[in-house]
Protein backbone atom coordinates (compact mmCIF):
# COMPACT_ATOMS: atom_id res chain seq x y z
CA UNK A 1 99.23 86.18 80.63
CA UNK A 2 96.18 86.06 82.72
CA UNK A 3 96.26 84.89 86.28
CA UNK A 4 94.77 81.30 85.77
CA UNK A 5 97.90 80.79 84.28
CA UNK A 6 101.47 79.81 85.85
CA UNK A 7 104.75 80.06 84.21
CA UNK A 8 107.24 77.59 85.81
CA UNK A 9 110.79 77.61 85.40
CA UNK A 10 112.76 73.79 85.43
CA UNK A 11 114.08 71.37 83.66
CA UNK A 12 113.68 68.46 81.32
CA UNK A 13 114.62 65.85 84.33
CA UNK A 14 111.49 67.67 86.21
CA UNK A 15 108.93 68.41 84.01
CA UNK A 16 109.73 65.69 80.93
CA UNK A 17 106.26 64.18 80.25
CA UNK A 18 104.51 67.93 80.64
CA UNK A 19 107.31 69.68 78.55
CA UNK A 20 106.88 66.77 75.94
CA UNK A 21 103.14 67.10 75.64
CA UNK A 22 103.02 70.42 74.61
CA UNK A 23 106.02 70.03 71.94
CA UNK A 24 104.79 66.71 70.73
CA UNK A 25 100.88 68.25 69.91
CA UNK A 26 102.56 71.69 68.46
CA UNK A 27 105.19 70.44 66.58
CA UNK A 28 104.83 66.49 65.96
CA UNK A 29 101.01 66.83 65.69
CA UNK A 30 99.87 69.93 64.42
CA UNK A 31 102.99 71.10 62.14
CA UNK A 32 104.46 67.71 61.19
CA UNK A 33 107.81 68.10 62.14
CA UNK A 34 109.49 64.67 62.33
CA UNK A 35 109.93 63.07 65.45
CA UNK A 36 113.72 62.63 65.08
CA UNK A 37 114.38 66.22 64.19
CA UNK A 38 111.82 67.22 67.58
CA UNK A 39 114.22 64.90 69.93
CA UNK A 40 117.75 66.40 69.26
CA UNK A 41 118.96 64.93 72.76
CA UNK A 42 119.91 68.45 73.71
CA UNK A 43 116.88 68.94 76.28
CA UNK A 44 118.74 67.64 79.92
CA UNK A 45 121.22 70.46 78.99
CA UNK A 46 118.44 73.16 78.56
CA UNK A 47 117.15 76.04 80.63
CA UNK A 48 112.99 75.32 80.25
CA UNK A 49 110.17 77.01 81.30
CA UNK A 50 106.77 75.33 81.02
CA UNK A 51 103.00 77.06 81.44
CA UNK A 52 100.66 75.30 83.15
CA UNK A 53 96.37 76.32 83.08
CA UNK A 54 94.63 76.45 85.85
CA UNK A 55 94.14 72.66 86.42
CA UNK A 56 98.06 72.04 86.07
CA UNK A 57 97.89 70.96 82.60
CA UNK A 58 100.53 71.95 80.37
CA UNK A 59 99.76 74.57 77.46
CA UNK A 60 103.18 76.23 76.82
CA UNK A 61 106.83 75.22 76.60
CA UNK A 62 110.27 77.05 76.22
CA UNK A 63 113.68 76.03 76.24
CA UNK A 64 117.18 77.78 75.89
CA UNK A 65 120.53 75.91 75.35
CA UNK A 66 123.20 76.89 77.38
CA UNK A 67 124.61 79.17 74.67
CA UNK A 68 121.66 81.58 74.27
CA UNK A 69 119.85 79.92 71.48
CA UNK A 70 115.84 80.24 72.50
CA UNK A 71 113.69 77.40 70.69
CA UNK A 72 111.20 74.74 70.97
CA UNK A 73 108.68 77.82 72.16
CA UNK A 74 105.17 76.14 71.50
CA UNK A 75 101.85 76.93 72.99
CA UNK A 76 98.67 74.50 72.63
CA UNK A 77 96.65 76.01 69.98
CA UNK A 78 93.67 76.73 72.46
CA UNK A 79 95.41 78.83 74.25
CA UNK A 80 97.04 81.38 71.65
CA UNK A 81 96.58 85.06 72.09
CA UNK A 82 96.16 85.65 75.75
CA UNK A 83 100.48 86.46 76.46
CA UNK A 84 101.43 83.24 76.84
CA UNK A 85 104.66 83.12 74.45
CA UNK A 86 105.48 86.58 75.60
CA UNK A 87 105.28 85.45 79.05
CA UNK A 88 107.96 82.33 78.30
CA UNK A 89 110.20 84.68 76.48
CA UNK A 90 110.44 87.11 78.86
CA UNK A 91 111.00 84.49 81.00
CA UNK A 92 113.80 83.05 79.35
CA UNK A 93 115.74 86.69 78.65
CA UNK A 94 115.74 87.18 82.07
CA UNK A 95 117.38 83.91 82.40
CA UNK A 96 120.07 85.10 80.10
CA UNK A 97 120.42 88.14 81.60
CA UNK A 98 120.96 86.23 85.05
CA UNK A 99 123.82 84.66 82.96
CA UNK A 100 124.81 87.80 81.84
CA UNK A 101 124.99 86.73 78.45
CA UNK A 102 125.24 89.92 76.25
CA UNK A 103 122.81 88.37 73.24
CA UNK A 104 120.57 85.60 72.80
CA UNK A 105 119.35 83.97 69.11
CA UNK A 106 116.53 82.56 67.75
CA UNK A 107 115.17 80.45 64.58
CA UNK A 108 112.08 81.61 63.92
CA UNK A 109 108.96 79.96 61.97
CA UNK A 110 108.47 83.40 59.27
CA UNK A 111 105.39 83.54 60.81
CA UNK A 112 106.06 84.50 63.73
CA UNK A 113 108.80 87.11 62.73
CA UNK A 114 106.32 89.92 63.95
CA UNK A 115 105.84 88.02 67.85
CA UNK A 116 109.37 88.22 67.90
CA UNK A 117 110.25 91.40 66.51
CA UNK A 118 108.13 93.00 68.87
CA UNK A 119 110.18 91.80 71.88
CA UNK A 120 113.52 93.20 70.39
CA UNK A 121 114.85 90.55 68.33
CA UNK A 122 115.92 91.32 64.67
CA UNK A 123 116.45 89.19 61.73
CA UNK A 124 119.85 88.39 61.31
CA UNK A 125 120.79 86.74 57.36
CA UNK A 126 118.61 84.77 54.75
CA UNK A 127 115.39 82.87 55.34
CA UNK A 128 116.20 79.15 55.44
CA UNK A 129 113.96 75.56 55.53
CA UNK A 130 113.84 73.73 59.03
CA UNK A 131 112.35 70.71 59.02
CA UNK A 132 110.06 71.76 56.09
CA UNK A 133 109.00 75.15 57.39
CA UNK A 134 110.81 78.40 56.02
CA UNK A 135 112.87 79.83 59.32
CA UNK A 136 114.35 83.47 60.22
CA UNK A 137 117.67 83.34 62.10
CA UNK A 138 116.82 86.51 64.66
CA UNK A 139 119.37 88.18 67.70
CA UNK A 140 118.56 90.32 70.16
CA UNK A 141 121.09 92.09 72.31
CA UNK A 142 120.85 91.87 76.27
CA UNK A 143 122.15 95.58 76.97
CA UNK A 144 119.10 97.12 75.19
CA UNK A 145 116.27 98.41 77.02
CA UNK A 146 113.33 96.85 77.34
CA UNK A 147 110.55 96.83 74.65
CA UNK A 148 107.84 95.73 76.36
């Protein structure tokens, strides 16, 4: 992630509209995903990290539950390819590993298996359908070293 970007860790009471912007034109707008299966109610609970450019405007959002499940990771189509997801997840594993949680999970778009994989995660079971779009449950254990 280049240096006219800033990673921001907070919360959904903090950073609602800006956290909301980003997941509403990745996931709402550009995939489709239905509005009531975006807005599960589980965001005040969450550990989130949002990316801001370098006028303050939101291009990237993560969130973590408080049991180690990473999701909602979305970054403004504009901005793809310049370390921007990698930044959140690393972000949010070190999170986990402030929580000393010994794994952390994922449900990732097939797509982006690959992103994933190449931060330690591994698929874990069958592909499944969320919300339309075929899904890869993925784990990645906490006591590994680091990949990147």
């Amino acid at each position: 992630m280049s240096p006219e970007f800033h990673l921001l860790h907070t919360n959904w009471q903090e950073n609602r509209a800006a956290l909301t912007a980003v997941r509403r034109a990745v996931f709402i707008e550009e995939q489709r995903v239905p509005e009531s299966l975006e807005w599960d109610g589980l965001d005040e609970s969450c550990y989130h990290v949002l990316v801001t450019d370098a006028g303050n405007h939101p291009v990237g959002t993560g969130r973590m539950k408080p049991d180690g499940h990473i999701g909602r990771m979305a970054v403004l189509q504009d901005f793809r390819g310049q370390g921007i997801g990698s930044a959140m997840l690393i972000a949010l594993l070190d999170i986990a590993r402030q929580q000393r949680w010994s794994e952390v999970y994922l449900y990732a778009q097939v797509a982006a298996i690959p992103f994933y994989e190449k931060h330690g995660f591994t698929a874990n079971g069958e592909q499944f359908m969320d919300a339309g779009i075929p899904h890869q449950s993925m784990v990645r254990s906490l006591d590994q070293a680091s990949v990147w």
